[in-house]
Protein backbone atom coordinates (compact mmCIF):
# COMPACT_ATOMS: atom_id res chain seq x y z
CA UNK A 1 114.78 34.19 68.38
CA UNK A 2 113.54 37.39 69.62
CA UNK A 3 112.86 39.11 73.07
CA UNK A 4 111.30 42.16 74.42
CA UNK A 5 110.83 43.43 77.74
CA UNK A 6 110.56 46.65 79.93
CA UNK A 7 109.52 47.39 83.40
CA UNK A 8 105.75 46.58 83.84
CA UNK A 9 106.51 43.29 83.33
CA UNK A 10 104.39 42.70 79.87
CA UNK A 11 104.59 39.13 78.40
CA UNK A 12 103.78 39.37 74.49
CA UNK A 13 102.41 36.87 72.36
CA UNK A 14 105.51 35.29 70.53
CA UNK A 15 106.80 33.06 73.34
CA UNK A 16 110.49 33.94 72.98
CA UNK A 17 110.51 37.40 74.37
CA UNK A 18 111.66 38.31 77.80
CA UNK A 19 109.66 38.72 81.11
CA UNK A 20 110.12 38.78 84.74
CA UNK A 21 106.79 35.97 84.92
CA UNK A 22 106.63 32.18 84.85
CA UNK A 23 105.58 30.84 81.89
CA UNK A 24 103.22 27.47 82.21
CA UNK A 25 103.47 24.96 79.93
CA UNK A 26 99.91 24.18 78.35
CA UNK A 27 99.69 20.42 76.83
CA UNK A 28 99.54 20.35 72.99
CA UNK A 29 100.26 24.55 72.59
CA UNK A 30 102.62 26.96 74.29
CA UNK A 31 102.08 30.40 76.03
CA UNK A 32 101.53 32.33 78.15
CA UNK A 33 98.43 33.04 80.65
CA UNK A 34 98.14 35.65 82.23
CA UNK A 35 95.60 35.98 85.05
CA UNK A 36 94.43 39.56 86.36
CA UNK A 37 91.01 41.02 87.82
CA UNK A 38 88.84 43.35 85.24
CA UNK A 39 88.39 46.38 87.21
CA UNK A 40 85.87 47.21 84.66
CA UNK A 41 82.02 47.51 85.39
CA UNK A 42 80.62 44.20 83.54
CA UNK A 43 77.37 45.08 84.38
CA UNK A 44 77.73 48.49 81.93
CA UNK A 45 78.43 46.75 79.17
CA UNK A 46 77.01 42.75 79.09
CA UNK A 47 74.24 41.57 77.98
CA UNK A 48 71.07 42.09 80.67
CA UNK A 49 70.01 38.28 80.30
CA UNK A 50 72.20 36.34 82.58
CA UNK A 51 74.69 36.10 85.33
CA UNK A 52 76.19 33.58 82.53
CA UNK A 53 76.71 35.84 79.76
CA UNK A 54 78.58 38.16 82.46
CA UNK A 55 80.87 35.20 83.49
CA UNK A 56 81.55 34.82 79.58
CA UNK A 57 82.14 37.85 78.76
CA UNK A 58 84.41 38.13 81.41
CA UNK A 59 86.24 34.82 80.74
CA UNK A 60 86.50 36.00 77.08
CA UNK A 61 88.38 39.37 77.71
CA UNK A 62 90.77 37.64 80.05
CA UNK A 63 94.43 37.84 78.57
CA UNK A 64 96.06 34.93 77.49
CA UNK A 65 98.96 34.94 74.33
CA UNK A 66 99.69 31.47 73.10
CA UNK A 67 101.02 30.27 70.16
CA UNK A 68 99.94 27.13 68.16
CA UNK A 69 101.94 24.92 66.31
CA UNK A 70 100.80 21.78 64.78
CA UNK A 71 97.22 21.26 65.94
CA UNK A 72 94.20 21.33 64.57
CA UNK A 73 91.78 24.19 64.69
CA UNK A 74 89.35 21.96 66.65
CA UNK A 75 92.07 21.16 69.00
CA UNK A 76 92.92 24.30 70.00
CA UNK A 77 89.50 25.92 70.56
CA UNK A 78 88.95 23.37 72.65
CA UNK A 79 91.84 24.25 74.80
CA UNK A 80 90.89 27.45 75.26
CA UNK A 81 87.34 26.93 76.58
CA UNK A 82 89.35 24.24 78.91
CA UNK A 83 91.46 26.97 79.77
CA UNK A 84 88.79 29.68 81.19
CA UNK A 85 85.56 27.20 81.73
CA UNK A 86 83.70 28.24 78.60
CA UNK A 87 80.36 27.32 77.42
CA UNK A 88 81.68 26.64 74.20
CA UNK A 89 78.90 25.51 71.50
CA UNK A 90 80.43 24.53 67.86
CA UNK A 91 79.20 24.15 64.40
CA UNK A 92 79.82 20.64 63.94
CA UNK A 93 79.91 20.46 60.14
CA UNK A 94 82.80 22.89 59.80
CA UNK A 95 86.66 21.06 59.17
CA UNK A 96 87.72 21.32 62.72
CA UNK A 97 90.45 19.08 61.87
CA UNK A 98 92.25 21.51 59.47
CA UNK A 99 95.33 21.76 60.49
CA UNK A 100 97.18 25.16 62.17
CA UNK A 101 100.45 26.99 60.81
CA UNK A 102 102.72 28.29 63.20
CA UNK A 103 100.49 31.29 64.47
CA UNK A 104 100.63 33.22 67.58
CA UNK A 105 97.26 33.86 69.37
CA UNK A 106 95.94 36.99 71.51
CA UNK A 107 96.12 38.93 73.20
CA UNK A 108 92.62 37.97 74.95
CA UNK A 109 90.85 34.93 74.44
CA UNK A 110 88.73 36.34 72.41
CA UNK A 111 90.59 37.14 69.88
CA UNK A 112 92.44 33.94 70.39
CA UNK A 113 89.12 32.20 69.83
CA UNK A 114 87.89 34.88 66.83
CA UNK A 115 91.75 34.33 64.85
CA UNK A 116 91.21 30.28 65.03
CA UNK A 117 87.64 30.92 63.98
CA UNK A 118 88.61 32.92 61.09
CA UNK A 119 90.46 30.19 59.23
CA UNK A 120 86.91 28.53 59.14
CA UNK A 121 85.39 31.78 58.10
CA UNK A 122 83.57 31.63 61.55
CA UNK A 123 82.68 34.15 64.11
CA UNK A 124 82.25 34.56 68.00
CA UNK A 125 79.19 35.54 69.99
CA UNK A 126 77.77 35.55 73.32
CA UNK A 127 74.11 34.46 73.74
CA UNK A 128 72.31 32.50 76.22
CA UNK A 129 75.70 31.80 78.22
CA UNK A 130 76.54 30.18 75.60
CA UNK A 131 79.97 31.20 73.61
CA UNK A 132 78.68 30.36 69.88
CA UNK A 133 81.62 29.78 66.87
CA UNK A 134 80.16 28.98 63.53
CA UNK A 135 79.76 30.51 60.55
CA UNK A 136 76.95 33.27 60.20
CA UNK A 137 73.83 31.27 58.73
CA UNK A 138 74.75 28.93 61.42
CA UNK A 139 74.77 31.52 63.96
CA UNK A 140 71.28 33.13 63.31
CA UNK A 141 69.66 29.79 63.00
CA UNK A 142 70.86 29.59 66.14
CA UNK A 143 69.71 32.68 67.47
CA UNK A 144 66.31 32.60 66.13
CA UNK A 145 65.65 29.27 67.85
CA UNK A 146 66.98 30.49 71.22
CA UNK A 147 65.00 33.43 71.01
CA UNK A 148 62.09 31.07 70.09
CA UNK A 149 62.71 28.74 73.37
CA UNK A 150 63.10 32.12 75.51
CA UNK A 151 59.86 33.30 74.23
CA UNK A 152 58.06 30.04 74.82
CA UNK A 153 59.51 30.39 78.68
CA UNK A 154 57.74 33.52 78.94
CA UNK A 155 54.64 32.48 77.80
CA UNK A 156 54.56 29.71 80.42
CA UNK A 157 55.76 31.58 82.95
CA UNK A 158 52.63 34.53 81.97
CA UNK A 159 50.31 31.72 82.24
CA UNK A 160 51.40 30.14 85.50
CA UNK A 161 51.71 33.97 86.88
CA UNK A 162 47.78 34.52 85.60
CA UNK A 163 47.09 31.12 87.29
CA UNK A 164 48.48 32.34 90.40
CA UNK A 165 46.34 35.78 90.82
CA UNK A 166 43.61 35.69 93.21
CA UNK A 167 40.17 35.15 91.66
CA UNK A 168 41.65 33.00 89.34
CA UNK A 169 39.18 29.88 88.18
CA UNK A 170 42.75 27.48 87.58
CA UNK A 171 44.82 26.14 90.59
CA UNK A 172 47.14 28.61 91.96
CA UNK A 173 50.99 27.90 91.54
CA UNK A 174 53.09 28.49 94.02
CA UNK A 175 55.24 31.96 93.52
CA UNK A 176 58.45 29.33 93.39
CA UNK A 177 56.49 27.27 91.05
CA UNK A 178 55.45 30.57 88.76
CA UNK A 179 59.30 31.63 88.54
CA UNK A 180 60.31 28.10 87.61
CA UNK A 181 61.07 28.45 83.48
CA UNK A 182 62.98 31.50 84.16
CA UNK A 183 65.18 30.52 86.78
CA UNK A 184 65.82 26.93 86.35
CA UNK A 185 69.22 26.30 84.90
CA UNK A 186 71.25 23.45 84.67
CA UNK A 187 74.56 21.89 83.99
CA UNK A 188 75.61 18.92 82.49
CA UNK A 189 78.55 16.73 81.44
CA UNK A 190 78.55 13.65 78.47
CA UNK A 191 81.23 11.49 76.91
CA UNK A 192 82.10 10.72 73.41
CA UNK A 193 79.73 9.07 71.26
CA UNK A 194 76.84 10.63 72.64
CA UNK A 195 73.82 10.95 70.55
CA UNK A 196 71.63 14.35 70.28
CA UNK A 197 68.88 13.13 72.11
CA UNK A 198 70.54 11.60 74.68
CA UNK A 199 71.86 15.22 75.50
CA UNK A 200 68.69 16.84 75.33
CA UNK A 201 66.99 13.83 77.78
CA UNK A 202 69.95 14.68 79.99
CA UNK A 203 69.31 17.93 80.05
CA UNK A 204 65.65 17.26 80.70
CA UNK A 205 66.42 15.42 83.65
CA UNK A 206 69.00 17.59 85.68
CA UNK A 207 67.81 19.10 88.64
CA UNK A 208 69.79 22.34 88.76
CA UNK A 209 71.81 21.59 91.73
CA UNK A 210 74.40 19.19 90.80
CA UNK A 211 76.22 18.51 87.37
CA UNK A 212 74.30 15.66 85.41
CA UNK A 213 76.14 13.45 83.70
CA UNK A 214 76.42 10.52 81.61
CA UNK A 215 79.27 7.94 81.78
CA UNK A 216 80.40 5.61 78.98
CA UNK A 217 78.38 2.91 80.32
CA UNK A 218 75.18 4.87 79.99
CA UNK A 219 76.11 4.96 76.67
CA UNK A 220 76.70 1.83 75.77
CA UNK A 221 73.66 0.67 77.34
CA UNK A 222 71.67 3.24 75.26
CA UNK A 223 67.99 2.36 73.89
CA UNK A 224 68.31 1.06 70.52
CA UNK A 225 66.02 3.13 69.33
CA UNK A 226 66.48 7.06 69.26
CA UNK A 227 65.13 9.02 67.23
CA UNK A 228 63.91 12.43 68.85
CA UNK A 229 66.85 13.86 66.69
CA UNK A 230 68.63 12.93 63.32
CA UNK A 231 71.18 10.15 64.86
CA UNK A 232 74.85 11.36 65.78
CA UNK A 233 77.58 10.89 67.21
CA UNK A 234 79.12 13.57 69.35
CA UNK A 235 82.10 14.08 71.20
CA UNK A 236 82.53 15.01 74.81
CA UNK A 237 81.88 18.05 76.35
CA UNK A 238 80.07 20.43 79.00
CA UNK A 239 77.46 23.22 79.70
CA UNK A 240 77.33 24.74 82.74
CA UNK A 241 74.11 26.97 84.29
CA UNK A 242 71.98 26.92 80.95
CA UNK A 243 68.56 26.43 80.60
CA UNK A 244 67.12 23.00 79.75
CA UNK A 245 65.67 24.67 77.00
CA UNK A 246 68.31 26.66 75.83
CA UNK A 247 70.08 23.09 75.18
CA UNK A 248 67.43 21.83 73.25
CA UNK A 249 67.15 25.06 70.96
CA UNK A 250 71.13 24.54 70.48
CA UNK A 251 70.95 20.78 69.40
CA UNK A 252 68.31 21.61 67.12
CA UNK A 253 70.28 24.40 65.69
CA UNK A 254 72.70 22.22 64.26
CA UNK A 255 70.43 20.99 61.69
CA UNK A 256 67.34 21.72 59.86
CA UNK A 257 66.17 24.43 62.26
CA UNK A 258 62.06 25.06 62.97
CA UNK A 259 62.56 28.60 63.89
CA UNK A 260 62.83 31.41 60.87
CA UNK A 261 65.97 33.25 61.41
CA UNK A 262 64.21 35.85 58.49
CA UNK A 263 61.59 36.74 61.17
CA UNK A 264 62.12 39.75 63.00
CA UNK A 265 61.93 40.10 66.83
CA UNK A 266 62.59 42.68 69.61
CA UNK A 267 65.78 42.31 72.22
CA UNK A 268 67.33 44.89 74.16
CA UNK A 269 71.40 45.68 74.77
CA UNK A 270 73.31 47.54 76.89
CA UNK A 271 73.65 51.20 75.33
CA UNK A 272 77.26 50.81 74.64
CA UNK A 273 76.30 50.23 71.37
CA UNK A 274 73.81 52.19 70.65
CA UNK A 275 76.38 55.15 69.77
CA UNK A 276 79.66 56.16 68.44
CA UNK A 277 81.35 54.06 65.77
CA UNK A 278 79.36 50.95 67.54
CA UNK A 279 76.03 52.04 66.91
CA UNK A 280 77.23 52.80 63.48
CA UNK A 281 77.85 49.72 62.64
CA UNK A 282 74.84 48.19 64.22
CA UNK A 283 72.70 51.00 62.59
CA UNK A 284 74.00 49.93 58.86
CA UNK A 285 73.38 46.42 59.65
CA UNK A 286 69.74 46.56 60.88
CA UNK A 287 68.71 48.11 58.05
CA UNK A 288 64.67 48.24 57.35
CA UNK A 289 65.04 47.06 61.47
CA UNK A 290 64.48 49.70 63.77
CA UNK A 291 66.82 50.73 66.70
CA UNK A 292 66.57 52.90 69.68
CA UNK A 293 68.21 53.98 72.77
CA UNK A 294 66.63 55.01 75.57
CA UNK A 295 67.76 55.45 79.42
CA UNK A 296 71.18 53.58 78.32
CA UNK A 297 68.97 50.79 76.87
CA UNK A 298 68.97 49.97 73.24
CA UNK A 299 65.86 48.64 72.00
CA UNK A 300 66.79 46.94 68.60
CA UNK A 301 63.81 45.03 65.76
CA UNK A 302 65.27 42.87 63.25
CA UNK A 303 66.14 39.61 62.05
CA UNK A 304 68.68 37.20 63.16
CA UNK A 305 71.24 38.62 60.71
CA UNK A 306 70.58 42.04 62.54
CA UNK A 307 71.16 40.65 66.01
CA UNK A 308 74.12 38.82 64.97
CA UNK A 309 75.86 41.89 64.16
CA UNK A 310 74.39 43.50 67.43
CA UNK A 311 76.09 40.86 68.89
CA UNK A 312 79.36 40.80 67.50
CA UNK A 313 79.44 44.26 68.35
CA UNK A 314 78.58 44.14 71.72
CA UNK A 315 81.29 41.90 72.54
CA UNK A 316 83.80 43.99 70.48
CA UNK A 317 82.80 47.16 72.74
CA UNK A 318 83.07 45.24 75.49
CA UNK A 319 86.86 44.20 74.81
CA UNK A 320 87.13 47.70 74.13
CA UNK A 321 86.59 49.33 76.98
CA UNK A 322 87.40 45.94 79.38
CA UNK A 323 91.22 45.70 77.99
CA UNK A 324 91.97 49.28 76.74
CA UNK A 325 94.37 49.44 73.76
CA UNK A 326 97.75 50.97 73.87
CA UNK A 327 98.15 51.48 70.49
CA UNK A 328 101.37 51.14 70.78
CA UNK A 329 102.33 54.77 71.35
CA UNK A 330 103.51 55.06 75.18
CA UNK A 331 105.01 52.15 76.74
CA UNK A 332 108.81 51.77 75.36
CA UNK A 333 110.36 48.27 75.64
CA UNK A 334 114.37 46.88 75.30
CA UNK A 335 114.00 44.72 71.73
CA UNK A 336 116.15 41.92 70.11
CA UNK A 337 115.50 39.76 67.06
CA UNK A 338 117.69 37.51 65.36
CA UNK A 339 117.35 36.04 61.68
CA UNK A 340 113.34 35.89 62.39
CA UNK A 341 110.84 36.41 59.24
CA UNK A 342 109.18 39.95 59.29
CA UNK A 343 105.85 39.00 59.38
CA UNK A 344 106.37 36.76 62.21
CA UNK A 345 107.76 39.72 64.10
CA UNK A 346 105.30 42.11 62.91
CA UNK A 347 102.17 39.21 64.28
CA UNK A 348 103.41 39.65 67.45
CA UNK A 349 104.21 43.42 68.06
CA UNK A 350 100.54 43.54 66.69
CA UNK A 351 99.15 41.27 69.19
CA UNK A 352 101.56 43.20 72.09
CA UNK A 353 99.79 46.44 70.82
CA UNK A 354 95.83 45.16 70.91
CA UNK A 355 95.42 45.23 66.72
CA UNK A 356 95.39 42.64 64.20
CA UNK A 357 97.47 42.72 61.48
CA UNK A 358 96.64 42.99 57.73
CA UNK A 359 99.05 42.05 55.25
CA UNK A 360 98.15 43.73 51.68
CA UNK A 361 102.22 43.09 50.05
CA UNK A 362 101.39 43.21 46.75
CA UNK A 363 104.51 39.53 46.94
CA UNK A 364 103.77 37.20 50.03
CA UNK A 365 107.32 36.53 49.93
CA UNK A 366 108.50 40.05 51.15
CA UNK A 367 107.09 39.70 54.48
CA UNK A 368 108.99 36.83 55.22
CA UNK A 369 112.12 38.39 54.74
CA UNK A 370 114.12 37.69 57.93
CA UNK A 371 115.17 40.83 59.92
CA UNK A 372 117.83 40.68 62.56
CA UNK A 373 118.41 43.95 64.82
CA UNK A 374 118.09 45.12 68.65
CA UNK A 375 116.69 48.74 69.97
CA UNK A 376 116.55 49.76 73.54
CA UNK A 377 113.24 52.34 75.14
CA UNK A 378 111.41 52.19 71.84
CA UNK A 379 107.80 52.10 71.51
CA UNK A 380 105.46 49.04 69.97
CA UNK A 381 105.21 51.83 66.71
CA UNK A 382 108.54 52.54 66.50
CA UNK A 383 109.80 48.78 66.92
CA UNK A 384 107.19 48.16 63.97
CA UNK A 385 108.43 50.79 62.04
CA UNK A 386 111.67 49.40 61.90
CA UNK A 387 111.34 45.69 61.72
CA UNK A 388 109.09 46.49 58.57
CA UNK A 389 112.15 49.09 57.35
CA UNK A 390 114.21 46.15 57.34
CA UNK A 391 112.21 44.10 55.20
CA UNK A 392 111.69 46.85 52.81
CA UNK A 393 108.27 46.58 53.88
CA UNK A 394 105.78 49.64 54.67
CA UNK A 395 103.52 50.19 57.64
CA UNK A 396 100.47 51.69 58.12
CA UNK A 397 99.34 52.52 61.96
CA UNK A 398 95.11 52.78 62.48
CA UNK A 399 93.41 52.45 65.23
CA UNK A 400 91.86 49.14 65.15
CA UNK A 401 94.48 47.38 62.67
CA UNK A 402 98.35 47.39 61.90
CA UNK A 403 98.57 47.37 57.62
CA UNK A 404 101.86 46.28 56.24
CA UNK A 405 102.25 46.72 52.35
């Protein structure tokens, strides 16, 4: 057992440390939640689409530390889209039933979400209001066909906008009417079993005012026949305030997409990353693409691959600069650890500190040498420092990771 404390009243991530807060019991994992208002400006840094994408990105960099412990991956990444009302889309042929160690997650859902992710070599974006885990290919196939739906919406909406100017020989649309493929969104709810097209026809059907849903009757009075998509079954689940189409673009992306995620396309980003070590890293990975910032607007050409990355950056910055890290150098905090393995302890200042840790011990074993001693006003570094002393273990501190050797 180990606890840690001091006077702000900071919860870490390893569940036995001590804190003037209530901890709630979650079913199937334990943590803690903890619920405070960004005072950050969403609208600098989130994508320009969507009120959606703002509300994800916010639910994303809210804090929560939990720690799993006999569940499946699948298991717990649903609980943490229960937990903060994502629109959480899957890759469904990935093992979500793989099964957990003992692992402590946080210290925002995000990285909650990204560390469960990783034992399916997945990642997390942000794109349509949509919070997308799957594996890369999986990810731009998905891309590529929402940009594909989006640009079909504008197209329509052009036409019915050309319809609508006066001398125009077509019937002219109402202004309502002209606005419709933009604005229309839609939310649904389905039970297990579901079948693809059933979801889509749902979708189809919503009016954009209440929550459409099917009950387990409706499916088990389905059509025999249905066969607007390769049959499956799927399990329960929701999407709130997307676009009809943008459902239909992410049921197709789960199999044999029609869009080419090698074809390149334009999109624009916040400028957040279109400098510093962000636009670096978006820079290396557009590569023949071409990128450009102006008036805080990034303008960025390239394929799927490239706006993956554009992505995944984005939402990095944004966790950046919406939950600035410590780094472990200024708050101090009363420590106590008894007979717990180093790594475990290590996991955990990490998380308390913003970083992930990297084990490179040249013998697995060493880090889970168990360490047993207590410090008073010490820093997140310093309690590192000397929990990885103990072990005969070294440390190295970096900016965005913890290395232990």
């Amino acid at each position: 057992m180990f606890s840690l404390s001091n006077s702000t009243g900071f919860i870490p991530p390893a569940g036995h440390f001590r804190s003037t807060r209530r901890r709630p019991a979650l079913t199937g994992l334990w943590g803690v939640l903890l619920a405070s208002c960004l005072a950050f400006s969403l609208d600098a840094a989130t994508p320009e689409s969507t009120v959606a994408d703002r509300d994800a990105y916010r639910a994303l960099a809210s804090p929560i530390t939990m720690r799993a412990e006999g569940q499946t991956v699948g298991e717990v990444v649903d609980q943490l889209a229960t937990t903060r009302t994502l629109n959480l889309w899957r890759q469904r042929d990935l093992d979500w039933d793989a099964e957990l160690p003992e692992i402590s997650l946080g210290p925002s859902v995000a990285a909650a979400l990204q560390q469960v992710a990783d034992r399916l070599d997945a990642t997390v974006i942000v794109r349509s209001g949509v919070v997308l885990v799957g594996r890369s290919a999986w990810i731009e196939r998905n891309l590529a066909e929402l940009h594909r739906a989006e640009l079909d919406g504008a197209q329509l909406n052009e036409a019915q906008r050309d319809e609508a100017r006066p001398g125009s020989s077509q019937r002219r649309t109402t202004g309502a009417s002209g606005a419709h493929p933009a604005a229309h969104l839609v939310s649904i709810r389905w039970p297990d079993l579901i079948t693809p097209s059933e979801l889509v026809r749902l979708a189809r059907r919503a009016d954009g005012v209440h929550t459409a849903e099917l009950s387990p009757a409706d499916i088990a009075g389905r059509p025999k026949i249905d066969d607007e998509f390769p049959h499956d079954l799927w399990p329960a689940g929701q999407l709130l305030g997307v676009a009809p189409a943008s459902v239909e673009s992410l049921v197709r992306g789960q199999f044999a997409a029609g869009a080419d995620p090698s074809e390149s396309w334009q999109d624009r980003y916040p400028g957040v990353i279109g400098s510093g070590r962000w636009g670096r890293r978006v820079r290396t990975a557009a590569g023949v693409g071409r990128m450009s910032t102006i008036n805080g607007t990034v303008t960025l050409t390239g394929t799927a691959a490239t706006h993956r990355v554009a992505l995944q950056t984005l939402l990095q910055a944004f966790l950046a600069q919406a939950n600035p890290k410590t780094t472990g150098q200024e708050a101090t905090f009363d420590f106590k650890v008894e007979n717990q393995p180093a790594a475990h302890v290590l996991e955990s200042l990490a998380q308390a500190a913003g970083v992930p840790l990297q084990v490179e011990a040249d013998e697995p074993s060493r880090v889970q040498q168990r360490v047993t001693f207590s410090a008073k006003k010490k820093t997140l570094v310093q309690l590192a420092q000397q929990a990885a002393s103990e072990a005969g273990l070294q440390i190295q501190f970096r900016d965005d990771r913890w290395i232990i050797r």
